[in-house]
Protein backbone atom coordinates (compact mmCIF):
# COMPACT_ATOMS: atom_id res chain seq x y z
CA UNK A 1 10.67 -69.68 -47.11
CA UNK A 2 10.21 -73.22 -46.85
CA UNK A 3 12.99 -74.88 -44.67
CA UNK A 4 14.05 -78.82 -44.94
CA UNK A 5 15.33 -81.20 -41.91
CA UNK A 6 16.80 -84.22 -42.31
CA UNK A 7 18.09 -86.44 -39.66
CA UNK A 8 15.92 -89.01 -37.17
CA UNK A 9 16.64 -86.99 -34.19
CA UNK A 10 16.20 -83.57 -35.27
CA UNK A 11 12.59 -84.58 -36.91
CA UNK A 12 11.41 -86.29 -33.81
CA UNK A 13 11.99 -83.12 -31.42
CA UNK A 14 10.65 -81.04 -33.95
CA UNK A 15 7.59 -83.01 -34.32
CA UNK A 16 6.78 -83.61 -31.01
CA UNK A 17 7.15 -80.13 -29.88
CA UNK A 18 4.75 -80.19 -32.29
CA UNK A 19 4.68 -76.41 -33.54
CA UNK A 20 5.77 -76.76 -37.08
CA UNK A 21 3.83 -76.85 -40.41
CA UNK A 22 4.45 -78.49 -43.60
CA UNK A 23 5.42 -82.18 -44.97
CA UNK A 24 7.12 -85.40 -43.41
CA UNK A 25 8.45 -87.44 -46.45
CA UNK A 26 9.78 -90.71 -46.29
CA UNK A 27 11.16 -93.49 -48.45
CA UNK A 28 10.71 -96.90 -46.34
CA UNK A 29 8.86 -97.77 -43.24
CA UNK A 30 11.01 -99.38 -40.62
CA UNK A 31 10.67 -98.77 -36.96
CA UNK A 32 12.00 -95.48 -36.90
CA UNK A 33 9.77 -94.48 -39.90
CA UNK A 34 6.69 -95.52 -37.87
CA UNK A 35 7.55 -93.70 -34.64
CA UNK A 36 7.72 -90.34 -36.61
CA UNK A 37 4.66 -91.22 -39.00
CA UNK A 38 3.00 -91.95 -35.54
CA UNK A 39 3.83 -88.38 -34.28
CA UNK A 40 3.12 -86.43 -37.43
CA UNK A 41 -0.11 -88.32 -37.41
CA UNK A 42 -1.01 -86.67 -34.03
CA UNK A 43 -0.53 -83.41 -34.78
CA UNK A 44 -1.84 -83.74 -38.14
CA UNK A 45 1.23 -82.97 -40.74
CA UNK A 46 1.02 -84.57 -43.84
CA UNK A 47 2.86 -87.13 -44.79
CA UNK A 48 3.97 -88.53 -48.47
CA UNK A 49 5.96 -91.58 -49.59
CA UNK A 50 8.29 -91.21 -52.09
CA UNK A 51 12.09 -91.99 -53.44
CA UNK A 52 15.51 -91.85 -51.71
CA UNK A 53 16.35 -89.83 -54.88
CA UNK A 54 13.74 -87.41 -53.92
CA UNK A 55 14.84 -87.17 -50.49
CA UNK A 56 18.33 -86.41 -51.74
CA UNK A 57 17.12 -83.80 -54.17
CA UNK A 58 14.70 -81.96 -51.15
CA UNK A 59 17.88 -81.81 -48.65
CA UNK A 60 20.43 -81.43 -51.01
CA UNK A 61 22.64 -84.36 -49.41
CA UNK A 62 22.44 -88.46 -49.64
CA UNK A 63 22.60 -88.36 -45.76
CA UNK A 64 19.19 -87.96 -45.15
CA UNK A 65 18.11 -91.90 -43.73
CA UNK A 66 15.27 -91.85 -45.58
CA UNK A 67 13.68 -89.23 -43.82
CA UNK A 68 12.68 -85.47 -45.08
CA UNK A 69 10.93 -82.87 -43.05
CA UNK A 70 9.63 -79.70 -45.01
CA UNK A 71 8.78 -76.78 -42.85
CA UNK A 72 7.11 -73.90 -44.02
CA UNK A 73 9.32 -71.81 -41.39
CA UNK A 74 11.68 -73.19 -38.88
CA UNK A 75 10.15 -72.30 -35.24
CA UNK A 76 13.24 -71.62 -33.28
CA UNK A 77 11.92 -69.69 -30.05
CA UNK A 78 13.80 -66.08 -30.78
CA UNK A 79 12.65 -62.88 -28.36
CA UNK A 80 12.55 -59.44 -29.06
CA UNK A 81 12.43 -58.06 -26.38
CA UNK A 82 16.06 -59.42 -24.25
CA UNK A 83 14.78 -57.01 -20.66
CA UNK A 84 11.32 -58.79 -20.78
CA UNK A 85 13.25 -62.19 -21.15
CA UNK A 86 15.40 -60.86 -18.50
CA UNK A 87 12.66 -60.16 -15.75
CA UNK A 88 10.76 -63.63 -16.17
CA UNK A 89 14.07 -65.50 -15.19
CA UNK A 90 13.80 -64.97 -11.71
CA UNK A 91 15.63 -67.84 -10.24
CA UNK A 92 18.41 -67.86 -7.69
CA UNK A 93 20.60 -70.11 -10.36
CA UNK A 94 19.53 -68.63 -13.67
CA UNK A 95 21.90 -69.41 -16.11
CA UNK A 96 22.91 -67.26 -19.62
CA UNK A 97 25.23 -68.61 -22.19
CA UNK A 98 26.63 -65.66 -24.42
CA UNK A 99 28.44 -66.42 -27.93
CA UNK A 100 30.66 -63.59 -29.17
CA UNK A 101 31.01 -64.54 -32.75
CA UNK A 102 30.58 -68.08 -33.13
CA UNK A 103 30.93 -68.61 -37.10
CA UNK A 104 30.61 -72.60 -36.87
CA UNK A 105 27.58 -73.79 -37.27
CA UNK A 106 28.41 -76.97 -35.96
CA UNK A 107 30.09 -75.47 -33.15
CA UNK A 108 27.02 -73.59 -32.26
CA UNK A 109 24.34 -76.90 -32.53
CA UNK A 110 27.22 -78.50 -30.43
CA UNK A 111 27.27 -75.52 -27.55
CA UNK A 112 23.25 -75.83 -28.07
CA UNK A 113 22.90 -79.17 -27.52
CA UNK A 114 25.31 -78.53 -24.25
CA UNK A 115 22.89 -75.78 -23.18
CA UNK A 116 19.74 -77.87 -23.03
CA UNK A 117 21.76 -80.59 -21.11
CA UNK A 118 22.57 -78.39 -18.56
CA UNK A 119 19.44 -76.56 -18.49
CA UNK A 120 20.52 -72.92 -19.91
CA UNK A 121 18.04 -70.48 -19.59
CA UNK A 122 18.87 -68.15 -22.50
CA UNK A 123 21.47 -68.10 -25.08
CA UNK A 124 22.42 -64.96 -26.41
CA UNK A 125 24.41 -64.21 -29.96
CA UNK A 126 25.00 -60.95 -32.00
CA UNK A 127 22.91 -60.52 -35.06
CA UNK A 128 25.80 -60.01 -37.07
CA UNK A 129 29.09 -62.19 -37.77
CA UNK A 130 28.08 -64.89 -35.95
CA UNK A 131 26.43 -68.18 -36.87
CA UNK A 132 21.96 -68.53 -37.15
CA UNK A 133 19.44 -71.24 -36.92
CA UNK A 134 20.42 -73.28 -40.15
CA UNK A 135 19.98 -76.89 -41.14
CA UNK A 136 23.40 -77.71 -39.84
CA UNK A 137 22.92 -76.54 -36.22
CA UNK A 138 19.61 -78.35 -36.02
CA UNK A 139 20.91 -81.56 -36.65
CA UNK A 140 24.27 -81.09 -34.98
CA UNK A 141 22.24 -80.00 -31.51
CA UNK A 142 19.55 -83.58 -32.49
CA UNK A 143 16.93 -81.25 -32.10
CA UNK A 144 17.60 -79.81 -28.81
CA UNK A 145 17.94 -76.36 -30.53
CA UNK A 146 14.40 -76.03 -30.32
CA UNK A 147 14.39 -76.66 -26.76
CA UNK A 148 16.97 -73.83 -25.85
CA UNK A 149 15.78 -69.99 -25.40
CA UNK A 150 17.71 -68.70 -28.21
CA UNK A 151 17.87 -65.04 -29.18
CA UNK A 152 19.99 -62.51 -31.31
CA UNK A 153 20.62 -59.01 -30.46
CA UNK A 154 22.21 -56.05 -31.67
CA UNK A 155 25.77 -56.24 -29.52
CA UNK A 156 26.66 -58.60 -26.48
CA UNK A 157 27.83 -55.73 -24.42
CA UNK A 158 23.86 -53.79 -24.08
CA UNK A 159 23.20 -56.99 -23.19
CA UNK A 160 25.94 -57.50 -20.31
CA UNK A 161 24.34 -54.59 -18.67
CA UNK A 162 20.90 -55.67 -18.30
CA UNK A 163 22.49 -58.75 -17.38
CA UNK A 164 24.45 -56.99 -14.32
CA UNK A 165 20.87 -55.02 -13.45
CA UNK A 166 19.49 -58.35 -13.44
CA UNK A 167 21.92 -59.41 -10.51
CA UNK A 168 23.82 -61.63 -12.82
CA UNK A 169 27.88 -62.35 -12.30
CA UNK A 170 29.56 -62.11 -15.97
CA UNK A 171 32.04 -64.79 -15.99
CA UNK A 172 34.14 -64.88 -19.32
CA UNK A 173 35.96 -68.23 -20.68
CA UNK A 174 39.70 -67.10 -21.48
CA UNK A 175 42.82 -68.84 -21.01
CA UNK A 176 44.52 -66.41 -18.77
CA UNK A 177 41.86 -66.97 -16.20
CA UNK A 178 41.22 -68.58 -12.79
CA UNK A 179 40.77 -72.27 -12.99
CA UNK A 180 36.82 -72.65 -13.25
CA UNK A 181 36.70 -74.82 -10.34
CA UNK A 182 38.42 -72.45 -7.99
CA UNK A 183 35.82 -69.79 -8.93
CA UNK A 184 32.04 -69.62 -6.66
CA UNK A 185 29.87 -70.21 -9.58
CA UNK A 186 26.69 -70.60 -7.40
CA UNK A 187 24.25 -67.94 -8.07
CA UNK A 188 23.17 -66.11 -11.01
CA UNK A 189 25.31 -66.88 -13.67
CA UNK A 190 26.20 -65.60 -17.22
CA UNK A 191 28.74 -67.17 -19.18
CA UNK A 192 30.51 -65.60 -22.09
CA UNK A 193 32.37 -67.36 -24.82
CA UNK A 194 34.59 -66.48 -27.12
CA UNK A 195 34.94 -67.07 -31.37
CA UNK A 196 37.15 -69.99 -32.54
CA UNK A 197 39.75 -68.30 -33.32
CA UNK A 198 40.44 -64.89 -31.53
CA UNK A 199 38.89 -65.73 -28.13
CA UNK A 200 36.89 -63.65 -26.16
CA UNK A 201 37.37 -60.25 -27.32
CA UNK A 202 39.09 -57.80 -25.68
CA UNK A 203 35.97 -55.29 -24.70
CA UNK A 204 33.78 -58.75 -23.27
CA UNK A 205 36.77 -59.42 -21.28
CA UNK A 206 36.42 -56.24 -19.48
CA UNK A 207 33.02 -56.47 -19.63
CA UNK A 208 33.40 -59.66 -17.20
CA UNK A 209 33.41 -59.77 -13.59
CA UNK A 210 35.91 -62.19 -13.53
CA UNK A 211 37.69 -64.34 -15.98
CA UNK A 212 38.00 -68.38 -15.92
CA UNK A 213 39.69 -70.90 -17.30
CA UNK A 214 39.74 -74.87 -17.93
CA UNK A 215 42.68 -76.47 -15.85
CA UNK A 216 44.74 -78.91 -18.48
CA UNK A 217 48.39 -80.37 -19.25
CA UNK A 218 47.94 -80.68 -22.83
CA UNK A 219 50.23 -79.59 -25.76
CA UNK A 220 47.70 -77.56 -27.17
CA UNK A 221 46.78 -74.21 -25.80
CA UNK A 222 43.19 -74.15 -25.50
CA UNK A 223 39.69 -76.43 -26.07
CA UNK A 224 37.57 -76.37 -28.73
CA UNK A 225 34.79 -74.14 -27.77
CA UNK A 226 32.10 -76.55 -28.36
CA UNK A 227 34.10 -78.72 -25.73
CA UNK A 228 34.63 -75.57 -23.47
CA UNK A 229 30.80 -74.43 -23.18
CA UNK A 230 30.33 -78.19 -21.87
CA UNK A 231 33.09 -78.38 -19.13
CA UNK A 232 31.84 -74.84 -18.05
CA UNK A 233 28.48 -75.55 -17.96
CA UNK A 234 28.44 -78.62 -15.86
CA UNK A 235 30.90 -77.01 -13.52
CA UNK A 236 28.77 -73.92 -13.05
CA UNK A 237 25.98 -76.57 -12.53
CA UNK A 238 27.67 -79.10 -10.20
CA UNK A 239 28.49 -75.97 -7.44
CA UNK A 240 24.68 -74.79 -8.07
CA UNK A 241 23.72 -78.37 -7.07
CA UNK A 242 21.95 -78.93 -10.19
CA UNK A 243 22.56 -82.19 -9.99
């Protein structure tokens, strides 16, 4: 099934990752325009002028900048087989984001784009009940979705234990926990978080080596979980000396 991106940023990664198939369209040449004609032009996508009102009609929105990419299939980078994944990420500070339930779309291109900042190896979600690769999260992440190991499976807990055999420490985000920067974070690291609005669930939380928390005054009891997968990531990544 065909699939259609709009946005500058999310067209330019996909293009110059340059694994994608089908048709750039666009409605004026500027000096955006010619940067992405320029790329689609090396790896030899077809391109076609046409109207704004075209553009709107393709991508089913006005917000489109005059810029339409149709896919013949989105090429999101999803694995099979999670224990082969496992075995090839063999260094000392591999790092694994896992999403129990995210249902926000633009939560989860947010948490993505977070991921390939702080250079996430793998991101796990469940099949079911939880957000997918849509048109949203694409252009929420600018692109960097395609750039982040991304891969369903059947339940988060199967995957916690090849984790653990893996010599990974399961650290889960939850408000009653230690303060994430009082917490040795170097190592092999995977990092659950929870749905926006029950929290980690109960059976992940026991699942976890050890529980953490974000350290705050605020009125409010907890972050957004976008906002928490960024503060936990580049603390995890500042004690690994990522930086």
């Amino acid at each position: 099934m065909p699939v259609t991106i709009y946005g500058y940023h999310a067209i330019q990664e996909l293009l110059r990752k340059g694994l994608v198939r089908g048709v750039l369209f666009y409605a004026k040449r500027n000096k955006k325009t010619e940067e992405l004609l320029a790329l689609a032009a090396e790896h030899k996508l077809d391109v076609n002028r046409t109207t704004a009102e075209e553009l709107s009609r393709l991508c089913g929105t006005h917000d489109h900048r005059g810029l339409v990419l149709v896919l013949e299939s989105l090429p999101l980078e999803y694995r099979d087989n999670i224990a082969l994944s496992l075995k090839k990420l063999r260094a000392e500070n591999a790092l694994v984001v896992l999403l129990d339930g995210i249902t926000d779309p633009h939560n989860l291109g947010a948490i993505l784009r977070s991921c390939d900042q702080f250079g996430a190896d793998l991101v796990i979600i469940p099949k079911r009940k939880a957000a997918g690769e849509t048109q949203t999260v694409l252009k929420i992440s600018a692109g960097a979705s395609n750039f982040v190991n991304l891969m369903s499976v059947p339940n988060l807990r199967g995957a916690l234990a090849l984790l653990k055999k893996e010599g990974f420490w399961v650290y889960g985000a939850h408000m009653t926990g230690k303060p994430v920067n009082q917490v040795d974070l170097r190592g092999r690291v995977a990092l659950i978080l929870g749905s926006e609005g029950r929290g980690l669930g109960a059976l992940l939380q026991n699942e976890s080596d050890e529980l953490v928390a974000i350290p705050a005054r605020g009125h409010i009891d907890s972050f957004n979980v976008s906002v928490c997968a960024g503060i936990m990531l580049y603390e995890i990544r500042r004690q690994q000396g990522w930086f």
